[in-house]
Structures are given as structure tokens and as C-alpha cells.
C-alpha atoms as a PDB file:
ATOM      1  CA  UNK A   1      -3.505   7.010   5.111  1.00  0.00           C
ATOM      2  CA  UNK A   2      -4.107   3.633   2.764  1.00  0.00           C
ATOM      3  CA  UNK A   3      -3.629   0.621   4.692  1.00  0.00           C
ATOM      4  CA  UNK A   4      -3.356  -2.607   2.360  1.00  0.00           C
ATOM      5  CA  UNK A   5      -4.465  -5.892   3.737  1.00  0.00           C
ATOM      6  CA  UNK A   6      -7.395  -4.891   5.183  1.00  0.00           C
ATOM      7  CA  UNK A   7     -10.001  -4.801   2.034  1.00  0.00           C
ATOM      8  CA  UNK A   8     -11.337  -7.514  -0.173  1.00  0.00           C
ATOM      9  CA  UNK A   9      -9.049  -8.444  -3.302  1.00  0.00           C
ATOM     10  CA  UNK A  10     -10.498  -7.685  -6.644  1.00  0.00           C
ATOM     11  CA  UNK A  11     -10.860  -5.886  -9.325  1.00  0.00           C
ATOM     12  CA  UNK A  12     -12.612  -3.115  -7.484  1.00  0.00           C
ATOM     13  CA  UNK A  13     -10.515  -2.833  -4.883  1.00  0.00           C
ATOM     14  CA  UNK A  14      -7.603  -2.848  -7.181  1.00  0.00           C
ATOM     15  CA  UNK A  15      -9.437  -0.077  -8.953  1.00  0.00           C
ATOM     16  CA  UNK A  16     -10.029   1.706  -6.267  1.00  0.00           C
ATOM     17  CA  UNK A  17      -6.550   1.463  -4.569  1.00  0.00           C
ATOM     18  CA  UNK A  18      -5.143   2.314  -7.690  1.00  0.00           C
ATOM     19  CA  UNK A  19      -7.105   5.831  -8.285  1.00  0.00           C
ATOM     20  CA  UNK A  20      -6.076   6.368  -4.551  1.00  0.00           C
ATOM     21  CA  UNK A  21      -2.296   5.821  -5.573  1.00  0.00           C
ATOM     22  CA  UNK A  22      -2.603   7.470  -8.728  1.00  0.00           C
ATOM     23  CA  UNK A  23      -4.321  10.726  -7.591  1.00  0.00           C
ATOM     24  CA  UNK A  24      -1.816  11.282  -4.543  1.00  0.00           C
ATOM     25  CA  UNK A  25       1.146  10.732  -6.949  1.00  0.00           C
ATOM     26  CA  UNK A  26      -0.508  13.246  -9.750  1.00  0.00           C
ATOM     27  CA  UNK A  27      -1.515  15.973  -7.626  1.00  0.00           C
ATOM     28  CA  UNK A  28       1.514  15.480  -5.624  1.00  0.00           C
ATOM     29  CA  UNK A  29      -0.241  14.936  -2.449  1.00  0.00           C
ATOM     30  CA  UNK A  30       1.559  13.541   0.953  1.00  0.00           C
ATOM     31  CA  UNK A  31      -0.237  10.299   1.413  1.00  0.00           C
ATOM     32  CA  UNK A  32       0.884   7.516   3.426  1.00  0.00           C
ATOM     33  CA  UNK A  33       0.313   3.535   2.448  1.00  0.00           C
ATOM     34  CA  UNK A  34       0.851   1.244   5.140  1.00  0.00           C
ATOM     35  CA  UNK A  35       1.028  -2.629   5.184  1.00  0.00           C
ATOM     36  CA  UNK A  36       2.476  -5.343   6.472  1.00  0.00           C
ATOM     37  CA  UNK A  37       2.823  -6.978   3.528  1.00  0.00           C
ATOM     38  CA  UNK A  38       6.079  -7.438   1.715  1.00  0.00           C
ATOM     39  CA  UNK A  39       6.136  -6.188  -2.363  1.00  0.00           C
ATOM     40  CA  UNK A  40       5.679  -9.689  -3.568  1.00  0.00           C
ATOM     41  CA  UNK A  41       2.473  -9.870  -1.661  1.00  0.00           C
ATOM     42  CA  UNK A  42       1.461  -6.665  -2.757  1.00  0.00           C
ATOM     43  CA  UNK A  43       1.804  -7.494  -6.466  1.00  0.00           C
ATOM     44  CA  UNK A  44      -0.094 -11.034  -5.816  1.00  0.00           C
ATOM     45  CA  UNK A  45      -2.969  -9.763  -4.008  1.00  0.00           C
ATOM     46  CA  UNK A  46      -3.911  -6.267  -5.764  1.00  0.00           C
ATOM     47  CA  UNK A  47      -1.973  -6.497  -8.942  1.00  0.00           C
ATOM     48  CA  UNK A  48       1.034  -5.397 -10.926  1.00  0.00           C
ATOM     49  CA  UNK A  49      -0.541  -1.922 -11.587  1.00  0.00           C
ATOM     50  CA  UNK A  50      -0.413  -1.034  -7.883  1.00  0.00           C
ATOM     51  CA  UNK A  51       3.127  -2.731  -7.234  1.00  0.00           C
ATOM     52  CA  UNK A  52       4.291  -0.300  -9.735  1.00  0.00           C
ATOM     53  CA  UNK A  53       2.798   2.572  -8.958  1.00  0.00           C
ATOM     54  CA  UNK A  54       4.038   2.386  -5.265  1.00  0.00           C
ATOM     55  CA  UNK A  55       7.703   2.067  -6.633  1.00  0.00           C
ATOM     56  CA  UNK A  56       7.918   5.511  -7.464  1.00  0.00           C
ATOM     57  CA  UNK A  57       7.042   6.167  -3.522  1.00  0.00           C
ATOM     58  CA  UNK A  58       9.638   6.516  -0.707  1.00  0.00           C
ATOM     59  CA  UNK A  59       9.509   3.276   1.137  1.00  0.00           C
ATOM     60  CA  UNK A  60      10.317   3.500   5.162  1.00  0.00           C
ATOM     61  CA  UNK A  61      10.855   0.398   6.780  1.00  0.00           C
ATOM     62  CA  UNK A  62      10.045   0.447  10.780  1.00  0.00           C
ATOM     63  CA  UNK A  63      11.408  -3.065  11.759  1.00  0.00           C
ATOM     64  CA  UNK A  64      11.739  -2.553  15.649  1.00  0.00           C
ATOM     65  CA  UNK A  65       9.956  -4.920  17.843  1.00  0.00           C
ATOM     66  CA  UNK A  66       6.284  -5.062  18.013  1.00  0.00           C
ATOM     67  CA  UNK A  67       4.724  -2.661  20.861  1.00  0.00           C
ATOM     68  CA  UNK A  68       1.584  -4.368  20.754  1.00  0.00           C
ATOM     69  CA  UNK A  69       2.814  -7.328  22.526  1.00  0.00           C
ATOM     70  CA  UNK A  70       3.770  -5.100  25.733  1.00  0.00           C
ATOM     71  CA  UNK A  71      -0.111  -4.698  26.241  1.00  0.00           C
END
């Protein structure tokens, strides 16, 4: 599991998100990205690269209400 929004912005941690994405895709590999940030963000904050890359993924939108504010 990759979850964006967590890590420093950069070039390294675009580089490194990217080989994540790019490996998982190539080798065909289940891997799950999770964020709470919406595509534009994505594409601002680790770059157009990565934004394209998770196109090509299914995207699953959970948009029930929050559980963490029962707690």
C-alpha cells in the first residue's frame, strides 16, 4: 500500500513514488495507492509523471462519511 500525502515533496520522493508506480504496473503487481488528495493535487505536489502513471490504475472512490469522527 502507497499512501500519498504523507512524504516530503521532491524530486526524490517523486523518484521514488514513481519506481513504486512503475514497478507495480510492469510486473503487474496488485498494489494499492491511497490519498486523500484529489488528481489536481496529485499532479501539483509529486509531478505530472506520477499523475499519469496512476491514470492507467482503477480508481475507487469511498465517499461515505468519515468513521473516525465516531471515536
Amino acid at each position: 500500500i502507497v499512501v500519498f500525502g504523507i512524504e516530503r515533496e521532491g524530486d526524490r520522493a517523486e523518484g521514488d513514488y514513481y519506481d513504486i508506480i512503475d514497478d507495480g504496473i510492469s510486473n503487474e503487481l496488485v498494489t494499492v495507492f491511497s490519498s486523500n488528495f484529489s488528481e489536481v493535487d496529485i499532479a501539483k505536489t509529486f509531478g505530472l509523471r506520477i499523475d499519469s502513471r496512476l491514470k492507467e490504475c482503477l480508481e475507487v472512490t469511498f465517499d461515505g462519511p468519515d468513521l473516525r469522527e465516531n471515536f
